[in-house]
Protein backbone atom coordinates (compact mmCIF):
# COMPACT_ATOMS: atom_id res chain seq x y z
CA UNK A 1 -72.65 11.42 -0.36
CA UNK A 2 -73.20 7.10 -1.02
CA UNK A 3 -72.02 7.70 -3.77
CA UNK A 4 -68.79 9.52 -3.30
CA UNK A 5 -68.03 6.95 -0.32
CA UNK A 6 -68.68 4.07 -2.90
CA UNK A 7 -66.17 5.65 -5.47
CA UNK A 8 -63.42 6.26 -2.42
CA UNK A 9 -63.88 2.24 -1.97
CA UNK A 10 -63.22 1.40 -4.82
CA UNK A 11 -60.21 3.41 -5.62
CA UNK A 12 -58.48 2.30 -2.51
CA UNK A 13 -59.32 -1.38 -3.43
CA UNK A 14 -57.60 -0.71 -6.91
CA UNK A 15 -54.79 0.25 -5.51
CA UNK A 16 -54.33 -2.79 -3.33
CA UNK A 17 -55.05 -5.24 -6.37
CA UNK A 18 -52.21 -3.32 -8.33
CA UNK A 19 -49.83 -3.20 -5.67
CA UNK A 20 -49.62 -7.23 -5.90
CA UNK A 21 -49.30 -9.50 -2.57
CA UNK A 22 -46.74 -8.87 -0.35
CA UNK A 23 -43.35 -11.38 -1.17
CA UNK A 24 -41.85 -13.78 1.06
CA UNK A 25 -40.73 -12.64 3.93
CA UNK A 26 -36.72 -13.69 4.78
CA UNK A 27 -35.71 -14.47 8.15
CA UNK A 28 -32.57 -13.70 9.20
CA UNK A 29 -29.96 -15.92 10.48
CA UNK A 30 -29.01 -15.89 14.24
CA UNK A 31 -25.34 -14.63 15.17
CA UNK A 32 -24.08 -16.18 17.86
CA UNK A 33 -20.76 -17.63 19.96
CA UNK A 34 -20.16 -21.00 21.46
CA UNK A 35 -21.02 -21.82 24.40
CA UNK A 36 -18.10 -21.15 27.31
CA UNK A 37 -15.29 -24.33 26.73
CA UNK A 38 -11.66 -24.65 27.12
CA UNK A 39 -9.32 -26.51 25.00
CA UNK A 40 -5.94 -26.60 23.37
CA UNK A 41 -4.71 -27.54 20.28
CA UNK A 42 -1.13 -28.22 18.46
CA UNK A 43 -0.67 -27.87 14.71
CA UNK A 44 1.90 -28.70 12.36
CA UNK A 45 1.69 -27.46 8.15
CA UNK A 46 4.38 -28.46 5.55
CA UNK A 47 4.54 -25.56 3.28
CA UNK A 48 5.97 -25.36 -0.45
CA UNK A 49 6.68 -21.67 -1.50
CA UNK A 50 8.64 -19.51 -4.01
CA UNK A 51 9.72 -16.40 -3.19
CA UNK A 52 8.54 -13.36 -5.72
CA UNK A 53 10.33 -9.94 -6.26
CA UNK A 54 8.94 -6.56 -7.93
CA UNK A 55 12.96 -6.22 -8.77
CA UNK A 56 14.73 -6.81 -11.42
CA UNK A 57 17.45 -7.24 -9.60
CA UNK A 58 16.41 -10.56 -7.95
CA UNK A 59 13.90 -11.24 -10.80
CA UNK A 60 16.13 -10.44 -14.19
CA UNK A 61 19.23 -10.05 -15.09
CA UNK A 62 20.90 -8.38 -17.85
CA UNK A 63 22.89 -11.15 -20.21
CA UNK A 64 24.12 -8.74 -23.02
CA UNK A 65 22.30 -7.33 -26.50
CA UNK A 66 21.78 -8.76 -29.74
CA UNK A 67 20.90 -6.85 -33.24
CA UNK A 68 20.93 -3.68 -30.74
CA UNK A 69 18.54 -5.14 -28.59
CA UNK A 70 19.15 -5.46 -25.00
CA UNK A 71 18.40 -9.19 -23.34
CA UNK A 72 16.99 -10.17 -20.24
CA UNK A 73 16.79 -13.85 -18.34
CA UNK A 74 15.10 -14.88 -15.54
CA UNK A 75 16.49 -16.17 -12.30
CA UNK A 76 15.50 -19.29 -11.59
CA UNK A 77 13.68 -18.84 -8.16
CA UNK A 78 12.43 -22.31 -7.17
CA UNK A 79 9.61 -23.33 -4.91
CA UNK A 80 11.53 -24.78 -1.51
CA UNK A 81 10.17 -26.24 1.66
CA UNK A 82 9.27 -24.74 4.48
CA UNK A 83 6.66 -25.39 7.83
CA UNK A 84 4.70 -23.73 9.93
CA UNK A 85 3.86 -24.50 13.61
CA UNK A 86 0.72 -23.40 15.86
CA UNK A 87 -0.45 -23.81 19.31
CA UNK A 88 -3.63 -22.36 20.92
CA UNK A 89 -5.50 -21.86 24.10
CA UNK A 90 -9.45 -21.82 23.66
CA UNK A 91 -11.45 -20.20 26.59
CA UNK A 92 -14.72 -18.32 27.04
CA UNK A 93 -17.21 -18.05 24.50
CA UNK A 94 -15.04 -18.56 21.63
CA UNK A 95 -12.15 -16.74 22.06
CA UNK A 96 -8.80 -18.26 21.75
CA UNK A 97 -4.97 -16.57 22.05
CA UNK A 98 -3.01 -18.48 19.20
CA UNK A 99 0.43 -18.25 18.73
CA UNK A 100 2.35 -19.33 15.50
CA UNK A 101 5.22 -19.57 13.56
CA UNK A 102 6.56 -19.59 9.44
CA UNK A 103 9.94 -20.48 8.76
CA UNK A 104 10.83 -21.19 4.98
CA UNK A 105 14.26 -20.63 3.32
CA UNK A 106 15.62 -21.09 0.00
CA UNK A 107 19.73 -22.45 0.09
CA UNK A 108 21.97 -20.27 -2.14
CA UNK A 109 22.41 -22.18 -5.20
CA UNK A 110 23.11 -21.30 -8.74
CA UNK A 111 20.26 -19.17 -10.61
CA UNK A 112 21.44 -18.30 -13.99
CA UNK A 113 24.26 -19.20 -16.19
CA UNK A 114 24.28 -17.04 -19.50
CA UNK A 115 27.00 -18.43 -22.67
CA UNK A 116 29.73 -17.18 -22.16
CA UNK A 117 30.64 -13.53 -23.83
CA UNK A 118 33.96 -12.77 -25.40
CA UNK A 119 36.12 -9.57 -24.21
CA UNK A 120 36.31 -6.50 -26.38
CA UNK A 121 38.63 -6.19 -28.83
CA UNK A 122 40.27 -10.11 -27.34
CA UNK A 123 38.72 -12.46 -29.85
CA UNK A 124 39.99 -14.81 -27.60
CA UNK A 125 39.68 -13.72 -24.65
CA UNK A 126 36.36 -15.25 -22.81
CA UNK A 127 34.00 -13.41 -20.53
CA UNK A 128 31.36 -15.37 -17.76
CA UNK A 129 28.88 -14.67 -15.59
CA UNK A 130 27.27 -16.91 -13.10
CA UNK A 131 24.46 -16.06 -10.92
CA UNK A 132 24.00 -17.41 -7.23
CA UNK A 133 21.37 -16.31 -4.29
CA UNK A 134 19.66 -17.26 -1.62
CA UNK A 135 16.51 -16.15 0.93
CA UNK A 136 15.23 -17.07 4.15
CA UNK A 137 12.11 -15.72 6.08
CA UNK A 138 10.53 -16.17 9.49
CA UNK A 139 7.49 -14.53 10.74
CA UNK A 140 5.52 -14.88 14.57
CA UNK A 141 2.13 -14.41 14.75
CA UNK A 142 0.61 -14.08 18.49
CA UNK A 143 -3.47 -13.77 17.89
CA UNK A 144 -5.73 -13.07 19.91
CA UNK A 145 -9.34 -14.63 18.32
CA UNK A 146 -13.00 -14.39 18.59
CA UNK A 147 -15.15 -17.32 17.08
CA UNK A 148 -18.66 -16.30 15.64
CA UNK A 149 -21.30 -18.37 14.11
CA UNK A 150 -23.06 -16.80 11.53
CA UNK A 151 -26.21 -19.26 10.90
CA UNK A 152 -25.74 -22.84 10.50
CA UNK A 153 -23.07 -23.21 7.62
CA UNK A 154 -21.14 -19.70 8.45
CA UNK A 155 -18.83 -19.15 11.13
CA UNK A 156 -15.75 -16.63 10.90
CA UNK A 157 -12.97 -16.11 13.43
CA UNK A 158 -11.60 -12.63 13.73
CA UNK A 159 -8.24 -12.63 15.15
CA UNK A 160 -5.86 -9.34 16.02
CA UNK A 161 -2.69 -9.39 17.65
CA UNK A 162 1.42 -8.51 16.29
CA UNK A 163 3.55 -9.69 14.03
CA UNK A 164 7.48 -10.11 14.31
CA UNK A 165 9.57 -10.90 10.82
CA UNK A 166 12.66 -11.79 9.53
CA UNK A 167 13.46 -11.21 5.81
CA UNK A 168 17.09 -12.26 4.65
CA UNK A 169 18.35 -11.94 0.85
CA UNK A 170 21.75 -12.50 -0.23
CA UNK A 171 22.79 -12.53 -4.30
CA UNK A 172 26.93 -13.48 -5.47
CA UNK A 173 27.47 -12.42 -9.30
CA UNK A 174 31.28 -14.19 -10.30
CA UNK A 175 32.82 -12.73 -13.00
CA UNK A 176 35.76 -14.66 -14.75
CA UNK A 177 37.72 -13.72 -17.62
CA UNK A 178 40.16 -16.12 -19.38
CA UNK A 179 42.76 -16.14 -22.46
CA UNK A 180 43.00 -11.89 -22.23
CA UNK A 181 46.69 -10.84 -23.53
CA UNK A 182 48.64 -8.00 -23.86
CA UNK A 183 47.50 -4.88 -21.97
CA UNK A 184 44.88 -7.06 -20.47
CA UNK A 185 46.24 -9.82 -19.12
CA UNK A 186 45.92 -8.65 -15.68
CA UNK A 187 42.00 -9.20 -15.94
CA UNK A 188 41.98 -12.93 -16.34
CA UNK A 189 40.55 -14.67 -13.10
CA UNK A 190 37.37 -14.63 -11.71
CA UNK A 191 35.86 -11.79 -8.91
CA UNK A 192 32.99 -11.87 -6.72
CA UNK A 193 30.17 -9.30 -6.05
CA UNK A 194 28.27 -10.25 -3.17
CA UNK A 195 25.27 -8.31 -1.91
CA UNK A 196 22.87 -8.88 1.14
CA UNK A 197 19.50 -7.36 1.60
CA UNK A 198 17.65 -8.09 4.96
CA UNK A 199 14.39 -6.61 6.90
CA UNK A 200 13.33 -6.74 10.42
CA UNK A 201 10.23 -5.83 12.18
CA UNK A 202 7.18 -5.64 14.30
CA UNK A 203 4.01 -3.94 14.12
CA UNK A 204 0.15 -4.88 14.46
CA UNK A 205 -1.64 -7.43 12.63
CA UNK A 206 -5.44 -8.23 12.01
CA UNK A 207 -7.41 -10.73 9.83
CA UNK A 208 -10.48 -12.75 9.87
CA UNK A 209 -10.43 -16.15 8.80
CA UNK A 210 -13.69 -17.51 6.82
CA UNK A 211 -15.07 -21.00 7.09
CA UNK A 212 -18.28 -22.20 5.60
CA UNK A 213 -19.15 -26.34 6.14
CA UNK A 214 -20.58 -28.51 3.41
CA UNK A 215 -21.20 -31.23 5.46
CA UNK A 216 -20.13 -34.69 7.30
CA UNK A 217 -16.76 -33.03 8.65
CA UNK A 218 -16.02 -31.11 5.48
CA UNK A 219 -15.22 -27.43 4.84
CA UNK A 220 -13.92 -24.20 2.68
CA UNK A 221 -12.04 -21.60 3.87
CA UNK A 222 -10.99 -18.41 3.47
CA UNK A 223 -8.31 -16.46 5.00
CA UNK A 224 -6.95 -12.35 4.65
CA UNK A 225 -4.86 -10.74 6.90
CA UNK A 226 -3.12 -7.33 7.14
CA UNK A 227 0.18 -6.07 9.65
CA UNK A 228 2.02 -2.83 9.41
CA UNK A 229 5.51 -3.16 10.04
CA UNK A 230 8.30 -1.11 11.78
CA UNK A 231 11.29 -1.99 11.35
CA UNK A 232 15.23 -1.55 9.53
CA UNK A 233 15.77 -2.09 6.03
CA UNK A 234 19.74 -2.90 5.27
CA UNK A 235 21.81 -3.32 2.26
CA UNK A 236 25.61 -3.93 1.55
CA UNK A 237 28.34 -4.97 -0.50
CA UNK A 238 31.58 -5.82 -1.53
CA UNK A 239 32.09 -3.72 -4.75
CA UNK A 240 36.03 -2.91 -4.76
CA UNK A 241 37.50 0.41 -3.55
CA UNK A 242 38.88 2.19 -7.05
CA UNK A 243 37.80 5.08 -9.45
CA UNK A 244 34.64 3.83 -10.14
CA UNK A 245 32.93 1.58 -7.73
CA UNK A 246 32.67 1.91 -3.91
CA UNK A 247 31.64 -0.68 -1.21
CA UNK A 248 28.07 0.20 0.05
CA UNK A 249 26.42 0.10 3.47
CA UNK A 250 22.88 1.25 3.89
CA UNK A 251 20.66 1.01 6.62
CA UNK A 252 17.36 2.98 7.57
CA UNK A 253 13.76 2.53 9.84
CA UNK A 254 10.62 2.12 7.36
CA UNK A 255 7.12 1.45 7.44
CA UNK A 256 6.15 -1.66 6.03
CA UNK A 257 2.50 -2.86 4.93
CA UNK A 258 1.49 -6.71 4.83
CA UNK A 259 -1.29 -8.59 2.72
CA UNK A 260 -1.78 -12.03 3.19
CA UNK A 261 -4.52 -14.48 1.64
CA UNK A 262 -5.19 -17.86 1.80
CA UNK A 263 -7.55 -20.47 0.11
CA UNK A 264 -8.59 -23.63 0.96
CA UNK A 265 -10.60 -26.83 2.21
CA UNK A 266 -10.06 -28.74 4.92
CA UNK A 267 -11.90 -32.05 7.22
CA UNK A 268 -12.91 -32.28 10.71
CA UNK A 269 -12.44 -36.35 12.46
CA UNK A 270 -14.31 -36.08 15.63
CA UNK A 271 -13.35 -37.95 18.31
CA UNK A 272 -13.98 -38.52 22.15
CA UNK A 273 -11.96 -36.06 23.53
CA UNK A 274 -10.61 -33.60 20.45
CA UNK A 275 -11.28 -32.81 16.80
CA UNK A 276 -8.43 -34.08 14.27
CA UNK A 277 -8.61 -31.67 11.35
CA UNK A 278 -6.92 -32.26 8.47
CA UNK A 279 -6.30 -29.05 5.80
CA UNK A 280 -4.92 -28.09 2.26
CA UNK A 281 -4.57 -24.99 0.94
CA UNK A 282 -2.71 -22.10 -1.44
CA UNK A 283 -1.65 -18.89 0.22
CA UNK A 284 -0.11 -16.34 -1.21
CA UNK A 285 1.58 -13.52 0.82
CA UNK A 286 3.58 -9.80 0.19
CA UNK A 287 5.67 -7.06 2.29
CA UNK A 288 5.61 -4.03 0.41
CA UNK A 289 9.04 -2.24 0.23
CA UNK A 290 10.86 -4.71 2.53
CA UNK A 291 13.81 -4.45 0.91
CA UNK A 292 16.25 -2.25 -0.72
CA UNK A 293 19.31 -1.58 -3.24
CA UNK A 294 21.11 1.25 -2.64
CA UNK A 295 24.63 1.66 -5.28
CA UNK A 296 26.74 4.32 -6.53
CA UNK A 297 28.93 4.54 -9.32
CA UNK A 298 31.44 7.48 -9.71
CA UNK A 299 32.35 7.62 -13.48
CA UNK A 300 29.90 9.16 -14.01
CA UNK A 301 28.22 10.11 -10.83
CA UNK A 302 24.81 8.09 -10.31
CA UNK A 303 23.17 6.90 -7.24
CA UNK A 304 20.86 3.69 -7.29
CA UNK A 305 17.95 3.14 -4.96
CA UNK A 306 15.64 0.41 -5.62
CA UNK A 307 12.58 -0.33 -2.98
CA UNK A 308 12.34 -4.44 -3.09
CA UNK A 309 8.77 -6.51 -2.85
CA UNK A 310 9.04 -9.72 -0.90
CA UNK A 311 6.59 -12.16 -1.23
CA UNK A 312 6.09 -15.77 -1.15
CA UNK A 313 2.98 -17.95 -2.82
CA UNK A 314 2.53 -21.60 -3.06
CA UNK A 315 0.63 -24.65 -2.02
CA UNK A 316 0.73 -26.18 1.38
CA UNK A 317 -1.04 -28.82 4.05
CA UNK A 318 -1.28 -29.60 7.53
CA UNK A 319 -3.42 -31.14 10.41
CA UNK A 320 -3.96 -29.73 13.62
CA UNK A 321 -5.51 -31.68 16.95
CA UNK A 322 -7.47 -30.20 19.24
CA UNK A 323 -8.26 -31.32 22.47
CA UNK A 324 -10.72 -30.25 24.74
CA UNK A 325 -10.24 -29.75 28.91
């Protein structure tokens, strides 16, 4: 019996030499909100942003063929100036209601001007295109946030609230012929297809906005948000009334998804009564299916419809002062 108790001993020491010490144990960082404040705070960003497309039709353009290949150029879409503008009310234990505003627009200006083509069978006879659009978007944000710390470094706001936009598109295509003769004559001059494209909506909106501090008033961020939109997509145009072209009005209620993402740093100046923060950033931002091309042509019969992309990406900067009550 000693000796059976001996060998049990021994195996169970074994098996705790084997199994190694036990590792370092990690503590956990506390979670936690600030302490119950109220402030306010104004903000002001300049923003520089080009619009982007998932269309050709605001993207491309068609400028003719050569060796039985078709060619393509590229609108020139150009990064503009816009702003946005932000005031909030901080109460409670980190919980703000935030309400802001984007407003960027790009004038209608010329976009592409191919060489000119020559008219069939008119050696002469000269055929141009020239390319014009414009865009303009405004979006309103009311949030409603909660500030968490998350350890020492860590802190992310999560925000929810709705979102109201704006989306306008317009694109002009001129047309002028020159030097046609003969049974053609009655073509020379220029015309003018115009065609507008606009969205407008509401729906919820939620994101969480990511902040970790290196140190002596210094920070990264990192920003997502998300909104589904209700809201009416419309098209029109001018196309002229004849045999083969009709004018075009189009209008229906869709459901529109948003992504938004932003990176950046940014710097804290404390002060007696407020925080100065100053920021930089690049954000990049998409409405799926926004907009939409809707055209018929009736020799022969085909109907276009084209769901549109709208997005915007591009660098921007701001500061924002927030004083405390």
């Amino acid at each position: 019996m000693a000796k059976n108790a001996v060998l049990v001993a021994f195996v169970l020491g074994s098996n705790v030499a084997f199994s190694g010490a036990m590792g370092p144990v990690c503590t956990p960082g506390s979670v936690n909100v600030p302490c119950p404040s109220k402030a306010w705070d104004v903000g002001i960003q300049a923003l520089y942003l080009k619009a982007l497309y998932n269309n050709n039709t605001f993207s491309t353009v068609n400028i003719g063929s050569g060796s039985g290949v078709r060619i393509f150029d590229e609108l020139d879409n150009d990064f503009e100036w816009g702003f946005r503008l932000e005031g909030s009310y901080h109460f409670s234990t980190g919980n703000d209601l935030n309400l802001n505003w984007i407003h960027w627009r790009d004038d209608n200006k010329l976009r592409l001007a191919p060489t000119p083509g020559r008219l069939a069978l008119q050696p002469n006879a000269s055929l141009t295109h020239r390319y014009y659009g414009s865009a303009e978007f405004d979006a309103v944000n009311l949030e409603f946030g909660q500030h968490v710390d998350f350890g020492q470094y860590k802190n992310i706001r999560f925000h929810a609230g709705v979102q109201y936009v704006d989306i306008n598109n317009e694109t002009r295509i001129d047309e002028t012929i020159a030097n046609a003769i003969n049974d053609l004559a009655f073509l020379n001059g220029t015309t003018s297809l115009t065609a507008t494209h606009s969205f407008s909506g509401a729906g919820p909106r939620i994101g969480a906005d990511m902040s970790y501090d290196i140190g002596k008033g210094f920070a990264i961020y990192g920003n997502g948000a998300a909104a589904i939109l209700v809201g009416d997509s419309k098209y029109s145009n001018n196309a002229p009334f004849n045999d083969v072209t009709r004018p075009v009005r189009s209008v229906y209620t869709t459901l529109v998804p948003e992504l938004e993402a932003k990176l950046g740093g940014k710097y804290t100046y404390l002060m007696t009564q407020g925080n100065l923060t100053f920021d930089v950033g690049y954000m990049v931002v998409n409405y799926f299916d926004a907009l939409h091309r809707s055209d018929v042509n009736l020799a022969p019969v085909v109907e276009y419809r084209d769901n549109i992309n709208f997005g915007l990406h591009g660098p921007y900067a701001g500061v924002k002062w927030i004083g405390y009550m």
